[in-house]
Protein backbone atom coordinates (compact mmCIF):
# COMPACT_ATOMS: atom_id res chain seq x y z
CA UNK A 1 41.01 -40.35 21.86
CA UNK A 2 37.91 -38.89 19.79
CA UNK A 3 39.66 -35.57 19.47
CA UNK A 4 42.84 -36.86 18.60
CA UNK A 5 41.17 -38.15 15.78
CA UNK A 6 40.12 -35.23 14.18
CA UNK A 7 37.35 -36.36 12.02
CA UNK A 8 36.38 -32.87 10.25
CA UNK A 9 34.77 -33.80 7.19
CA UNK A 10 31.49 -35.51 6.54
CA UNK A 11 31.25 -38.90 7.47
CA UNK A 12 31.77 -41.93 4.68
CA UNK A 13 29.50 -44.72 3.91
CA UNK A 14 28.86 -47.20 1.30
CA UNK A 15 25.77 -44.90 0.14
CA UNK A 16 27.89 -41.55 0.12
CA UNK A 17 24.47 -39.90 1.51
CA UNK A 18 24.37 -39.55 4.91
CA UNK A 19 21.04 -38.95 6.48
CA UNK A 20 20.48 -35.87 8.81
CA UNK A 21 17.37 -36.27 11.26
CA UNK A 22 15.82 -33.37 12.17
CA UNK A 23 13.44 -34.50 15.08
CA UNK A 24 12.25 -31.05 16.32
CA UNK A 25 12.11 -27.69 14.90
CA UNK A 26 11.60 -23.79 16.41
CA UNK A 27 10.53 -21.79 13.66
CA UNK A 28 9.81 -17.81 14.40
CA UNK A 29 9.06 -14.65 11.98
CA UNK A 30 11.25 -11.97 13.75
CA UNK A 31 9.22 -9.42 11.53
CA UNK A 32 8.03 -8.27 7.96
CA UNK A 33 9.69 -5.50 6.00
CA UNK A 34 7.00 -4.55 3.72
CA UNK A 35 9.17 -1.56 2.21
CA UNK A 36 12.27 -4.20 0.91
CA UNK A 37 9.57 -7.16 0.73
CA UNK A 38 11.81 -9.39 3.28
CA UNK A 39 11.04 -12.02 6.00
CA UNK A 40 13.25 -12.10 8.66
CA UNK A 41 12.98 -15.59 10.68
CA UNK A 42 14.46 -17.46 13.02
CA UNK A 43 14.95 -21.35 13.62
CA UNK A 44 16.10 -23.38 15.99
CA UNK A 45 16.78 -27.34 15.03
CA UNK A 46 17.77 -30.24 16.64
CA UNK A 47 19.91 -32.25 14.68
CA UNK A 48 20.52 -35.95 15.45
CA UNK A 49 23.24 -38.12 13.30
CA UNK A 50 25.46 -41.10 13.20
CA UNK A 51 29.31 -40.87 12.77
CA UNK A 52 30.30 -44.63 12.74
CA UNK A 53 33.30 -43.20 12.92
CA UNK A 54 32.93 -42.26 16.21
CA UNK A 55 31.59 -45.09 18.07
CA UNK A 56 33.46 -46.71 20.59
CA UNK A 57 33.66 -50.44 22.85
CA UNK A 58 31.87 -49.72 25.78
CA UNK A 59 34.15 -52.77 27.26
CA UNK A 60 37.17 -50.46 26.62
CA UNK A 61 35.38 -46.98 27.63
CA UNK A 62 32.83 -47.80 30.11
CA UNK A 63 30.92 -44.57 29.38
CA UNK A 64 28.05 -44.19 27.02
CA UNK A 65 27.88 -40.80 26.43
CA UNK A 66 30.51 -38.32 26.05
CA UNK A 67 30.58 -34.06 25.46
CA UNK A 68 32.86 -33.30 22.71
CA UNK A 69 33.48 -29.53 21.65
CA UNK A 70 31.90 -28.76 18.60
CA UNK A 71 34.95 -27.70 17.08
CA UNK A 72 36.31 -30.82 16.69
CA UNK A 73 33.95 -32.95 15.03
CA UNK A 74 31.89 -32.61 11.54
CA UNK A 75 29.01 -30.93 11.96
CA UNK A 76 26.41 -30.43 9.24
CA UNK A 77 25.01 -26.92 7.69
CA UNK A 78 21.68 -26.30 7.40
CA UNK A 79 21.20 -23.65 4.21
CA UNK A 80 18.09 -21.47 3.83
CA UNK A 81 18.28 -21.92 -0.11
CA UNK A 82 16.21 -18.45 -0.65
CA UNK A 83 17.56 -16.74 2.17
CA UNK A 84 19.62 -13.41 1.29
CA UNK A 85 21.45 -13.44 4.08
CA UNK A 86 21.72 -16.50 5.64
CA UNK A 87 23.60 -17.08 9.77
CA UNK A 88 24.13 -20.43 11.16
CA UNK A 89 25.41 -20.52 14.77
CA UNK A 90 25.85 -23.30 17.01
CA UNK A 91 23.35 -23.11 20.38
CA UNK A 92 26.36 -24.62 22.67
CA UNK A 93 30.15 -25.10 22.31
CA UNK A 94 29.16 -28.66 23.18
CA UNK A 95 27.32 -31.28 21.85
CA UNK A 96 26.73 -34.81 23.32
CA UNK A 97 28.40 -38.34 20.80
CA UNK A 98 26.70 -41.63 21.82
CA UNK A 99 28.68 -44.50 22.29
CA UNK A 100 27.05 -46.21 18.93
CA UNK A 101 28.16 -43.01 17.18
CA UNK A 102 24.98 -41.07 17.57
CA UNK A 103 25.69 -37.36 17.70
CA UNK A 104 22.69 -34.62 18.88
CA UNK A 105 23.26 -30.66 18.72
CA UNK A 106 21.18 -28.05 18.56
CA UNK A 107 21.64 -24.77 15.73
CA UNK A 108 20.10 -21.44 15.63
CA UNK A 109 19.59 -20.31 11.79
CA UNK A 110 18.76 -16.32 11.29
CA UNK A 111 18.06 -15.43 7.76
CA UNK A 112 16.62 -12.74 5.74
CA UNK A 113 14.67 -14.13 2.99
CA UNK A 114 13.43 -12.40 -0.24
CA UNK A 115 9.87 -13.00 -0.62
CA UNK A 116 7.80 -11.39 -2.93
CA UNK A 117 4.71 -10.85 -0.42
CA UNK A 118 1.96 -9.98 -1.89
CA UNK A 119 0.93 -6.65 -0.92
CA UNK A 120 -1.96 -5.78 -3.24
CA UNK A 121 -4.41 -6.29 -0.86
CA UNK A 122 -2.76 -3.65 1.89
CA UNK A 123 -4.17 -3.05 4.62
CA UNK A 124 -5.78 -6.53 3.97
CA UNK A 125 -2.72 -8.39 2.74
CA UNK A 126 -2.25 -12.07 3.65
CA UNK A 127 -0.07 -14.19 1.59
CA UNK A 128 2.52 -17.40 2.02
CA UNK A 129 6.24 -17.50 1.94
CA UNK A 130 8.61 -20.66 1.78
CA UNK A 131 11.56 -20.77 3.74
CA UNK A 132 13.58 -23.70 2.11
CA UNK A 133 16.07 -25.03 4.44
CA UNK A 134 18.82 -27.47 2.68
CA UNK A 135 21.76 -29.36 3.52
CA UNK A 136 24.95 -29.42 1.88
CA UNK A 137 24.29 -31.47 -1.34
CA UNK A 138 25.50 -33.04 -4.36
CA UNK A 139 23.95 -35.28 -7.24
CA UNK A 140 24.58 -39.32 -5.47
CA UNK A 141 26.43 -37.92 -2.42
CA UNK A 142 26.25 -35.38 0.10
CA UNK A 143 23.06 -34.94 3.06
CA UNK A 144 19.57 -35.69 3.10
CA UNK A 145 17.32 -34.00 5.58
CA UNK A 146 14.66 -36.15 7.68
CA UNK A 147 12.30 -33.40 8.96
CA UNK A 148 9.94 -33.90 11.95
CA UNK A 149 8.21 -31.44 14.26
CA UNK A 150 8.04 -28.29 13.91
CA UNK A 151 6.70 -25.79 16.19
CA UNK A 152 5.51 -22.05 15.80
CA UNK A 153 6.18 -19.85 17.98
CA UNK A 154 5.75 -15.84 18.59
CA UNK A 155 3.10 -15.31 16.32
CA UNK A 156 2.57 -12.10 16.46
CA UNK A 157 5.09 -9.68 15.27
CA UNK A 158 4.13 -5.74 14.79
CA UNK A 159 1.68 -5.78 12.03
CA UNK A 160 1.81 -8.53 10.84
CA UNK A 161 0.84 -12.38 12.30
CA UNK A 162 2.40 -15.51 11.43
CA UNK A 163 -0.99 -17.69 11.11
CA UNK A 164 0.26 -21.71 10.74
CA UNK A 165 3.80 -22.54 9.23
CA UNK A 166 4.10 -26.55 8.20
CA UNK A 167 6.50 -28.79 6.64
CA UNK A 168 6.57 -29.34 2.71
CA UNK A 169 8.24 -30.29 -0.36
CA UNK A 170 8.17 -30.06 -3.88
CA UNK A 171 6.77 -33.22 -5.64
CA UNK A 172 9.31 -36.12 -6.57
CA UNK A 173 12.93 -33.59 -4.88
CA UNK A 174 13.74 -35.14 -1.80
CA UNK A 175 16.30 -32.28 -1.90
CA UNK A 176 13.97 -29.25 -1.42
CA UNK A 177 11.90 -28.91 1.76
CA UNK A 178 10.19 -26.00 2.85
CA UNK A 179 8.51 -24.31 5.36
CA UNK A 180 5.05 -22.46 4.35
CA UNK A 181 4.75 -19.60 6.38
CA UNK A 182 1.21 -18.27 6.19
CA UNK A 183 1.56 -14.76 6.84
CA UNK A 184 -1.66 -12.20 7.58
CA UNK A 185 -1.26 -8.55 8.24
CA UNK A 186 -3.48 -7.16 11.26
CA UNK A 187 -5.18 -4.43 8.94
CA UNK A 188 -6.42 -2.81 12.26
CA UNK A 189 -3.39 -0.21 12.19
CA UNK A 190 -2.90 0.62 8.59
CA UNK A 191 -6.70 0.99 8.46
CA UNK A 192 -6.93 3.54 10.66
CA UNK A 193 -3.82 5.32 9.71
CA UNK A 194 -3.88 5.18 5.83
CA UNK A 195 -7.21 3.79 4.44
CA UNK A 196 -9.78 5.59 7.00
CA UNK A 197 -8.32 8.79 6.55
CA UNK A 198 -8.76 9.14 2.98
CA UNK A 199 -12.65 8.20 3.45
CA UNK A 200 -13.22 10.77 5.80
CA UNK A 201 -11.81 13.63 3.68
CA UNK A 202 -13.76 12.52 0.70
CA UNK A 203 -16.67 12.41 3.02
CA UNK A 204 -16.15 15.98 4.26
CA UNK A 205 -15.27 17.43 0.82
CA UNK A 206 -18.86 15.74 -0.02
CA UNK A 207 -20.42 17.31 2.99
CA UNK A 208 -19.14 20.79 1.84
CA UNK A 209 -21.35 21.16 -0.83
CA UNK A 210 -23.95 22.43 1.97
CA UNK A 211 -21.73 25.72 2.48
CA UNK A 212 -23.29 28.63 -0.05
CA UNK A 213 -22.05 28.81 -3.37
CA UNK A 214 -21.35 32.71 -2.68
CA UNK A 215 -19.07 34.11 -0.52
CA UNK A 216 -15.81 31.91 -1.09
CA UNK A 217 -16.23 30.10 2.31
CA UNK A 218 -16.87 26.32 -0.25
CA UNK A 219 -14.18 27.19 -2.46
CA UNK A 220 -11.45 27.98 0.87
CA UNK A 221 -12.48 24.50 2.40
CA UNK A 222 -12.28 22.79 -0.75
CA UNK A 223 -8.46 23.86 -1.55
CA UNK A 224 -7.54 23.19 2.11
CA UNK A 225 -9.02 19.70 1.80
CA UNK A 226 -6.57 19.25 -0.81
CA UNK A 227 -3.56 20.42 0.56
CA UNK A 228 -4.04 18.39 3.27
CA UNK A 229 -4.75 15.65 1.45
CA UNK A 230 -1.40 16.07 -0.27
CA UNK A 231 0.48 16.79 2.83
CA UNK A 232 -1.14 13.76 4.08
CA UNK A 233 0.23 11.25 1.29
CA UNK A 234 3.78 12.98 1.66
CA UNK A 235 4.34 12.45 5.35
CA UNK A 236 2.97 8.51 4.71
CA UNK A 237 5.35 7.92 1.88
CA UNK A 238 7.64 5.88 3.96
CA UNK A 239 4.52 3.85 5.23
CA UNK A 240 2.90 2.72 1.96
CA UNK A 241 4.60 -1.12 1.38
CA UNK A 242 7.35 -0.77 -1.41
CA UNK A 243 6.85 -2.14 -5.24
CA UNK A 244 6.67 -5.35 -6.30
CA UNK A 245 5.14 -8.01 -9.12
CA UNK A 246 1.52 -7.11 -7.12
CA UNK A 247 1.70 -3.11 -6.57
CA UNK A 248 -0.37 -1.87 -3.12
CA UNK A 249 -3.20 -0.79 -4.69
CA UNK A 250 -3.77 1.43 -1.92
CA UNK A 251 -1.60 4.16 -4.10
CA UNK A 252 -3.98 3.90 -6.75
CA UNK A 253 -6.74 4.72 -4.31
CA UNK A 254 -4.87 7.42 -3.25
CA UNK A 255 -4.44 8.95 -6.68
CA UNK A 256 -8.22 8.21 -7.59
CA UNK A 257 -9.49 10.17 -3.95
CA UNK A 258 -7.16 13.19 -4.67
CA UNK A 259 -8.65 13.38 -8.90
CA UNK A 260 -11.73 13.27 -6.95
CA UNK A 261 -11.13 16.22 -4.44
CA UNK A 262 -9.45 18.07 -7.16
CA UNK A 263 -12.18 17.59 -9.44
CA UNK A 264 -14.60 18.65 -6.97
CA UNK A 265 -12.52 21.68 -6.32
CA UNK A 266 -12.41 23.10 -9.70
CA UNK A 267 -15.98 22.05 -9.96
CA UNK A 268 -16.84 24.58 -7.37
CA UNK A 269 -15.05 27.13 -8.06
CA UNK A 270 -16.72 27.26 -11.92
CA UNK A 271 -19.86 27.12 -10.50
CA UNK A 272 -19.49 29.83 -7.69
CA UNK A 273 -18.28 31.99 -11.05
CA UNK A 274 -21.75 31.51 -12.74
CA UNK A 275 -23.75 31.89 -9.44
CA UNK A 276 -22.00 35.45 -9.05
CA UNK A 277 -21.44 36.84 -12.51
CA UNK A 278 -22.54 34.30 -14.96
CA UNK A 279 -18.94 34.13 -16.21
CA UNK A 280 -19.17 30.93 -18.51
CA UNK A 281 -22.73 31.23 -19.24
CA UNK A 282 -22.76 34.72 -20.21
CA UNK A 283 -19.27 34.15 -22.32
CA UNK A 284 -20.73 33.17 -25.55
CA UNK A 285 -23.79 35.82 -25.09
CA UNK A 286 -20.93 38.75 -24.58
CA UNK A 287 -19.25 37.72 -27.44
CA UNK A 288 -22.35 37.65 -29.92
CA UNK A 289 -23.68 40.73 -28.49
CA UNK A 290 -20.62 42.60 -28.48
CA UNK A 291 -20.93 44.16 -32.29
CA UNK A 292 -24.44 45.30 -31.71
CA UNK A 293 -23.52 47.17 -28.45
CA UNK A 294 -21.06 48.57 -30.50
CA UNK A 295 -22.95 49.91 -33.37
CA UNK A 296 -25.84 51.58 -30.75
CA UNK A 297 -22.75 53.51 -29.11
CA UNK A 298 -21.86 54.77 -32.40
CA UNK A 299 -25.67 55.52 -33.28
CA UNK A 300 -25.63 57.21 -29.13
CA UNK A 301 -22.51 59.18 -30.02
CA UNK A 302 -24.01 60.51 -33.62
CA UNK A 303 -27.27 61.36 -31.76
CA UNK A 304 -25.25 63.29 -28.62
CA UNK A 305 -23.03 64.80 -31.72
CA UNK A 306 -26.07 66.53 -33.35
CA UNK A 307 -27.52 67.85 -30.17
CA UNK A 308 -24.61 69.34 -29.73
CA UNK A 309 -24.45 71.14 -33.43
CA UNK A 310 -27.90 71.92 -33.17
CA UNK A 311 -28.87 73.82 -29.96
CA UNK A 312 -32.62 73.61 -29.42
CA UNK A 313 -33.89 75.59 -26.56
CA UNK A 314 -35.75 72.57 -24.41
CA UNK A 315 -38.62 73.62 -21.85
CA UNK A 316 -38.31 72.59 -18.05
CA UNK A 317 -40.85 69.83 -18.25
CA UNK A 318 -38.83 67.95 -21.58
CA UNK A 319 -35.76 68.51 -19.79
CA UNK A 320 -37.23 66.94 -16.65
CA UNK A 321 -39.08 64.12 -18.64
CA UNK A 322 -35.98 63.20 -20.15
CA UNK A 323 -34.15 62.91 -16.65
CA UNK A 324 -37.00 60.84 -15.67
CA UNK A 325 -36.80 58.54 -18.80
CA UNK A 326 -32.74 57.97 -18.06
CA UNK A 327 -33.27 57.31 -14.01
CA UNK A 328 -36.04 54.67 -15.38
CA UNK A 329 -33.86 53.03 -17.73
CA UNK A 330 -31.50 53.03 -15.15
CA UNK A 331 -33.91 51.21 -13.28
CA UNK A 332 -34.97 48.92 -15.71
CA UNK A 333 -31.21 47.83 -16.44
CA UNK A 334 -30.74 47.28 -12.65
CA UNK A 335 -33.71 45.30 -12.26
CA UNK A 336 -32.28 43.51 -15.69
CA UNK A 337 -29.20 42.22 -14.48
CA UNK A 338 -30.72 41.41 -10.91
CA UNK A 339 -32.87 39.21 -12.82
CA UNK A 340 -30.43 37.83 -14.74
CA UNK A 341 -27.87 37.46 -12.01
CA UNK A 342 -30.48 35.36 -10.17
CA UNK A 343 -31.00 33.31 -13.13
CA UNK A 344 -27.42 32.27 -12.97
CA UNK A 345 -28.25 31.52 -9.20
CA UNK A 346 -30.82 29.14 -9.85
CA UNK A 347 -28.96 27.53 -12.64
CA UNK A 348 -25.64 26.88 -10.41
CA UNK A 349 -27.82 25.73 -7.47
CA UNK A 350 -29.30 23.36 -10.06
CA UNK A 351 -26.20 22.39 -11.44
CA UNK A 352 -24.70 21.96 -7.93
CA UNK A 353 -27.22 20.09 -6.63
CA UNK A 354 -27.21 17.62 -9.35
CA UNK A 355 -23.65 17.33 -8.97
CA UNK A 356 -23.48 16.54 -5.32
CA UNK A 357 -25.87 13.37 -5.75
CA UNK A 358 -23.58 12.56 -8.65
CA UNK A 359 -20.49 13.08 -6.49
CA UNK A 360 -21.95 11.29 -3.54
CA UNK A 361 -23.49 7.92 -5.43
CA UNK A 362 -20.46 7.43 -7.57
CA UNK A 363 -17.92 7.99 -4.40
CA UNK A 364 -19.63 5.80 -2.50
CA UNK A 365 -19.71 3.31 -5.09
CA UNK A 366 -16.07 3.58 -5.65
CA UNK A 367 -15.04 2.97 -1.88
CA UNK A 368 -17.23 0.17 -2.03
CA UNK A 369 -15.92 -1.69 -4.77
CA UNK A 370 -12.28 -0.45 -3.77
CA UNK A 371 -12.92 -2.03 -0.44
CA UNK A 372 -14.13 -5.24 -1.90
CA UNK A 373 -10.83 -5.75 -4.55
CA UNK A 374 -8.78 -5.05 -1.38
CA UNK A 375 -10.32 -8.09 0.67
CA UNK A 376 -11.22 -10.07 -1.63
CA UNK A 377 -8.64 -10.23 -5.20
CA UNK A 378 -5.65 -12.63 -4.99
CA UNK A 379 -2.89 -10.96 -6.79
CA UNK A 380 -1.35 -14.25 -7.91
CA UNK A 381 2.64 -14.69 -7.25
CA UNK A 382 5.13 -17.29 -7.75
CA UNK A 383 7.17 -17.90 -4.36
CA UNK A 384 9.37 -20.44 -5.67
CA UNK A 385 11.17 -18.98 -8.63
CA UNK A 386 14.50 -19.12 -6.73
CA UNK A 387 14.25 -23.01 -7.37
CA UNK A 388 15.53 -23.61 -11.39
């Protein structure tokens, strides 16, 4: 008799609102997609309604609860308003009709909601996300959801931890309620894997400054430290959380750690050139000295040129006193640049010395600070702008 009547639309009342209980809730975060900034949930609800339509005389059916197939009867929808993709399924082909028209079933809801999770605080990220379940509605008719319990369950999900999630509603709409899910990523991982790494190079291209300026062994380290460093950020491309209205920061710590080891690198390298030849330090004296070397060659070459017009018959001991006066110039000159070239020595030991307490103080104060914005700023972002 209940099929038969084939009551498939919502039910009528003098109100035109019919009222939806919701007496117990399931609510579950599947898992996080950081790179697509998506929540993917699941509910379960049990849904409890009257259908006066459906009531029946006990004194004529003597039964006071029947199963009718879902099929048959209205059921209501349950709509996550925010949710991309939104699937409602029925829990049983069944559901159980009172005899005072009082119908319970249970629905599973999967949905894929697009929340703009704050990631500026990777690896320390924690943030909120509504997931606005809704009824089919219109303005003075349609459904009106009567929320009760709702439970959390599976909190933990990969990375990322579903803290408390809790019924609420935007002030003075009866029409939009919403679950805040408080979401907190376990930075444990991504720490080690992402944020770690890049302190420990920095640390070792630091460290390197205690290999000797000569010899090229500082300069090979420091080039391999940055290829790996790059190599590094390429293979965990596809890690770093995707783009949003709060970038990760962590890429601009990236970028700032690889200007450091680059700078440090080319840093090296120009000092290494003064501690062996000078080269930068001894530019600007080359250049200024360069005319004058030029103009004692051509007095050299005008005194070798008259020698040679004028033969003088020299004695053994002038010719022998002048061989002695050329192997002590040579001497002198040798003992000339050694002294310079050690001059350069001290200066690029100087200059690399006060570098590396300038490298060390300001990189330490950088991953300090850097470390503090990522625990402690709140990039600030508004969940609800799907509501208008």
């Amino acid at each position: 008799m209940l099929i038969d009547k084939e009551y498939l639309s919502q039910p009528q009342n003098e109100s035109c609102l019919q009222l939806i209980r919701v007496p117990f809730m399931e609510y579950q975060t599947l898992s996080v997609d950081t790179k697509n900034l998506r929540l993917i949930s699941r509910l379960q609800a049990s849904l409890v309604w009257i259908d006066e339509e459906l009531a029946w005389d006990t004194s004529v059916y003597p039964f006071d609860e029947v199963v009718l197939p879902v099929s048959k009867i209205w059921t209501p929808e349950l709509h996550v308003t925010n949710g991309i993709i939104t699937n409602m399924k029925h829990s049983s082909h069944d559901l159980l009709l009172s005899s005072n028209g009082t119908v319970r079933h249970t629905v599973t809801i999967n949905a894929e909601i697009g929340c703009e999770v704050n990631m500026f605080n990777y690896p320390f990220a924690a943030d909120s996300c509504p997931v606005a379940i809704q009824a089919w509605t219109a303005e003075g008719c349609g459904t009106e959801l009567l929320l009760g319990d709702l439970k959390n369950v599976g909190n933990s999900h990969g990375d990322w931890q579903t803290e408390h999630a809790f019924y609420a509603r935007i002030i003075n709409r009866n029409d939009r309620n919403y679950i805040m899910v408080q979401l907190r990523i376990k930075y444990l991982n991504p720490f080690i894997t992402l944020f770690l790494p890049s302190i420990l190079i920095v640390l070792a291209d630091a460290i390197s400054f205690a290999l000797p300026l000569g010899g090229g062994e500082r300069n090979c380290f420091k080039v391999t430290l940055v290829l790996s460093f790059t190599m590094f950020l390429i293979i965990l491309n596809n890690e770093i959380p995707g783009d949003g209205h709060c970038s990760p920061i962590i890429r601009t710590h990236f970028c700032i750690c690889l200007v450091f080891l680059v700078f440090s690198m080319l840093v090296s390298m120009v000092l290494t050139g003064i501690a062996t030849e000078g080269s930068i330090l001894s530019l600007c004296c080359t250049k200024r000295s360069a005319p004058k070397r030029t103009a004692n060659e051509e007095e050299k070459a005008d005194e070798e040129t008259k020698a040679d017009i004028s033969v003088v018959p020299l004695d053994t001991s002038e010719e022998h006193t002048r061989m002695l006066r050329k192997v002590v110039s040579f001497l002198e000159d040798l003992g000339a640049q050694q002294l310079k070239r050690e001059g350069y020595q001290k200066i690029a030991k100087r200059i690399d010395e006060i570098f590396f307490w300038l490298y060390l103080i300001f990189g330490s104060i950088y991953f300090l600070a850097m470390t503090y914005v990522m625990v402690h700023y709140t990039c600030p972002v508004n969940h609800f702008d799907f509501w208008y």
